[in-house]
C-alpha atoms as a PDB file:
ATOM      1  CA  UNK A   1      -7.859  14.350  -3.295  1.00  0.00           C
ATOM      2  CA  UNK A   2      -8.635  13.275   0.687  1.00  0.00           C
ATOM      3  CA  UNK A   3      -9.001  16.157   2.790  1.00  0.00           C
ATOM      4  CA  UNK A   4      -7.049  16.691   6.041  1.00  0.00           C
ATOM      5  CA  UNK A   5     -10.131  15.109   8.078  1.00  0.00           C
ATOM      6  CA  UNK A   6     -10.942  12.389   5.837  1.00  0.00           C
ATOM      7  CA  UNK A   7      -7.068  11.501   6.103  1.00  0.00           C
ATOM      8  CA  UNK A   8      -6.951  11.434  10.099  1.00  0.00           C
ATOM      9  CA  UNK A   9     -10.208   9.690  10.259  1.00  0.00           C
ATOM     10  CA  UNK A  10      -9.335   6.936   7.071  1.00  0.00           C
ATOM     11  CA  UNK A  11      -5.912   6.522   9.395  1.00  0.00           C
ATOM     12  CA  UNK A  12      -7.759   6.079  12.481  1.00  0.00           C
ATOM     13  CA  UNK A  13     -10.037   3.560  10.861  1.00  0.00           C
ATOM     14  CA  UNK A  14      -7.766   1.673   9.335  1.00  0.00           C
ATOM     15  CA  UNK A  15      -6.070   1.576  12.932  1.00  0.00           C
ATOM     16  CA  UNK A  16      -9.076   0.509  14.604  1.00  0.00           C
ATOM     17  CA  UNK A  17     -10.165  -2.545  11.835  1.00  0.00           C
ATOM     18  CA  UNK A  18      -7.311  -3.790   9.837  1.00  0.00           C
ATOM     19  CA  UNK A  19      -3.848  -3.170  11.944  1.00  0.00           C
ATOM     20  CA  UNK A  20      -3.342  -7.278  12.259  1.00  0.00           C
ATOM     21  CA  UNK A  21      -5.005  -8.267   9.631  1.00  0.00           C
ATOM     22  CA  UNK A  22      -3.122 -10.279   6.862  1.00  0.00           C
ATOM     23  CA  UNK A  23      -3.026  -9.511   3.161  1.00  0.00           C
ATOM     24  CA  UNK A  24      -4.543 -12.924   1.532  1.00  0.00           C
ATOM     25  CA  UNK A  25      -3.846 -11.806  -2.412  1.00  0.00           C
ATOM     26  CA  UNK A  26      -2.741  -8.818  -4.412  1.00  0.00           C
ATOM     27  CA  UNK A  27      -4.750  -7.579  -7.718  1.00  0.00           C
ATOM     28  CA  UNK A  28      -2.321  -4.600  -9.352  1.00  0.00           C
ATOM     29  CA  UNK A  29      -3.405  -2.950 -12.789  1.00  0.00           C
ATOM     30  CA  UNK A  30      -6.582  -5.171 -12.751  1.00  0.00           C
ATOM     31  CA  UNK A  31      -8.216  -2.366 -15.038  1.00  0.00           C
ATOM     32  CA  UNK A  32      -5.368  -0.004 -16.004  1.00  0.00           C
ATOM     33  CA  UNK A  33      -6.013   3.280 -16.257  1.00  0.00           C
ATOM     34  CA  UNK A  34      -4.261   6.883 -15.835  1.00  0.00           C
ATOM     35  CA  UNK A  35      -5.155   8.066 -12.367  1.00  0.00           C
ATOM     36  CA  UNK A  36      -3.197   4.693 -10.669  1.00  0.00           C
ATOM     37  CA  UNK A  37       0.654   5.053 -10.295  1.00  0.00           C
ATOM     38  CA  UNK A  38       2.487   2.326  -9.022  1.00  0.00           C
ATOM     39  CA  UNK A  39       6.687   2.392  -8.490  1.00  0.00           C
ATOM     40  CA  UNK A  40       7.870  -0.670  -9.850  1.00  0.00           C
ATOM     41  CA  UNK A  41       6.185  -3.109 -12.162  1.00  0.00           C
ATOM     42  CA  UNK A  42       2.974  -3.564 -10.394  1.00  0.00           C
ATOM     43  CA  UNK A  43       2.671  -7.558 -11.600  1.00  0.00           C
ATOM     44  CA  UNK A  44       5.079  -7.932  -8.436  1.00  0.00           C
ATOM     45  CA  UNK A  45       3.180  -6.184  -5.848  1.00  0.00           C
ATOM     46  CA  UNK A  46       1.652  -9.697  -5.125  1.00  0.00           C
ATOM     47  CA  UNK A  47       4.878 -11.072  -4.305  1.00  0.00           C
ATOM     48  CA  UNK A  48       5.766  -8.519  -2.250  1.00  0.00           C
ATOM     49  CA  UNK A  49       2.704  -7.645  -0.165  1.00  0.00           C
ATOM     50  CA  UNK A  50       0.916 -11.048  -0.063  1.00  0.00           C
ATOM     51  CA  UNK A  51       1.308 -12.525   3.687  1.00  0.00           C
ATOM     52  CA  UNK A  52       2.748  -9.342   5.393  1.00  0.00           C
ATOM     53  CA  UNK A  53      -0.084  -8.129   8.594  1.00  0.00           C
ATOM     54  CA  UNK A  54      -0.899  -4.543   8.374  1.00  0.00           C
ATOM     55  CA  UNK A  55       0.607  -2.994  11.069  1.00  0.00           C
ATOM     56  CA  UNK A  56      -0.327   0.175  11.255  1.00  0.00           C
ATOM     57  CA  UNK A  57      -1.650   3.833   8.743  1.00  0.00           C
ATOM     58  CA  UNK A  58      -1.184   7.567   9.607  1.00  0.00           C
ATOM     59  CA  UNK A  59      -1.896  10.463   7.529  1.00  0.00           C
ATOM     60  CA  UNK A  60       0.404  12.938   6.352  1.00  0.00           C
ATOM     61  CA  UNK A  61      -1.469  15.849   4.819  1.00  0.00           C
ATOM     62  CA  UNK A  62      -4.201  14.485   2.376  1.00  0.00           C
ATOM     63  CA  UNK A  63      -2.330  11.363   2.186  1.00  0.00           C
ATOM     64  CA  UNK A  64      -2.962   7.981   4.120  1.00  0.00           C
ATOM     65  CA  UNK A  65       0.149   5.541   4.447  1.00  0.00           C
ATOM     66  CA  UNK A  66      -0.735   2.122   5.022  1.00  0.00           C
ATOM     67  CA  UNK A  67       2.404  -0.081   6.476  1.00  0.00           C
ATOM     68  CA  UNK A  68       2.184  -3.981   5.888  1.00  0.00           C
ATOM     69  CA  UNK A  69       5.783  -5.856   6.464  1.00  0.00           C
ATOM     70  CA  UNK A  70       8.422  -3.612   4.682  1.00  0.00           C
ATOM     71  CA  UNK A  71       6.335  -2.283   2.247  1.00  0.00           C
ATOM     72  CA  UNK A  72       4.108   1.392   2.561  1.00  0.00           C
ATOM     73  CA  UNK A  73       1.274   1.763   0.598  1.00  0.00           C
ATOM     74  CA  UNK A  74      -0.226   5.559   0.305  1.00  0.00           C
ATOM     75  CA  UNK A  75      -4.125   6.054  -0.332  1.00  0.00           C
ATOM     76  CA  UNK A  76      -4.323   9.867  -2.728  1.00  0.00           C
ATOM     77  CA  UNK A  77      -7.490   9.682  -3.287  1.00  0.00           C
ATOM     78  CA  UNK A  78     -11.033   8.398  -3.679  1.00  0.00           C
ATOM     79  CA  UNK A  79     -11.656   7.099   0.009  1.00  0.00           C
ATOM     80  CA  UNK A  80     -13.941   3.814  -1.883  1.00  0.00           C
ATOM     81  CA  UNK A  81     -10.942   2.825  -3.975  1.00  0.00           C
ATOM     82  CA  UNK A  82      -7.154   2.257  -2.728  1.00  0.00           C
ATOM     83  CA  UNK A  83      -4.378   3.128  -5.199  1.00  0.00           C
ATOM     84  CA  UNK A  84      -1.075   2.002  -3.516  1.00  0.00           C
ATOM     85  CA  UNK A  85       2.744   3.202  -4.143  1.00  0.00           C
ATOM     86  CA  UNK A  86       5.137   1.069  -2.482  1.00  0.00           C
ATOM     87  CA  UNK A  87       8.315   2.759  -1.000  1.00  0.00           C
ATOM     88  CA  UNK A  88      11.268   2.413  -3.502  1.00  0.00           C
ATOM     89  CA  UNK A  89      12.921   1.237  -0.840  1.00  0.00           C
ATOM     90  CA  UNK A  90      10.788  -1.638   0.098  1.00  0.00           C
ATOM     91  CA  UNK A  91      10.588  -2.225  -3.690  1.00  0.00           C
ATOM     92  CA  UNK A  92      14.022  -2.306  -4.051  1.00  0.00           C
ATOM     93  CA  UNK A  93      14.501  -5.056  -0.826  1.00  0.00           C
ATOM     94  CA  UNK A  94      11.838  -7.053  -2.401  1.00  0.00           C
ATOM     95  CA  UNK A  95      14.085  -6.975  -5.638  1.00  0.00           C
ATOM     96  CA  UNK A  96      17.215  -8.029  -4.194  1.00  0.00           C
ATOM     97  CA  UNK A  97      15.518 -10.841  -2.242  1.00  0.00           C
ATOM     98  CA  UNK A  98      14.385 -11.972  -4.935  1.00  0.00           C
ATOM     99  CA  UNK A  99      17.325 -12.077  -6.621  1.00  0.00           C
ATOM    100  CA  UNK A 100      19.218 -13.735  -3.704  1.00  0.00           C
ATOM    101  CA  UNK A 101      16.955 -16.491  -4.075  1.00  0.00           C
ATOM    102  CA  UNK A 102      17.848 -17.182  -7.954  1.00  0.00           C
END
């Protein structure tokens, strides 16, 4: 797990490089294995993410969220490697747009 200080300082670096930055492609469950945990099906994340500009990441606790368009990615661990959960909520929009567009 990230420590309160790697959190605040992973935040502030993400502030300080990617806020404005756009999200070019999505690779979810690449290599599965049991320490990634994704809500949704994570074969849609690309949909969902893909074009949205970061705008912004704060830490909560040991946690860093990561906000890009309606969707919140959260970093639990290994400060190398980003494991993302999306907000059921902005899964859920991305759901219905989809369907709306059927």
């Amino acid at each position: 797990m990230i420590e309160l200080p790697e959190a605040a300082v992973l935040a502030a670096q993400i502030n300080k490089t990617l806020v404005g930055k756009k999200i070019k492609n999505v690779v979810a469950a690449h290599t599965p294995h049991k320490l990634a945990w994704y809500f949704g099906d994570p074969q849609e994340y690309k949909g969902l993410l893909a074009g949205n500009v970061l705008t912004g990441a704060t830490s909560y606790g040991g946690q860093v969220e990561i906000s890009a368009g309606k969707a919140k990615l959260v970093k639990l661990d290994n400060p190398k490697e980003v494991y993302g959960l999306l907000s059921a909520q902005a899964y859920q929009e991305f759901i219905a747009s989809e369907e709306s567009q059927s």
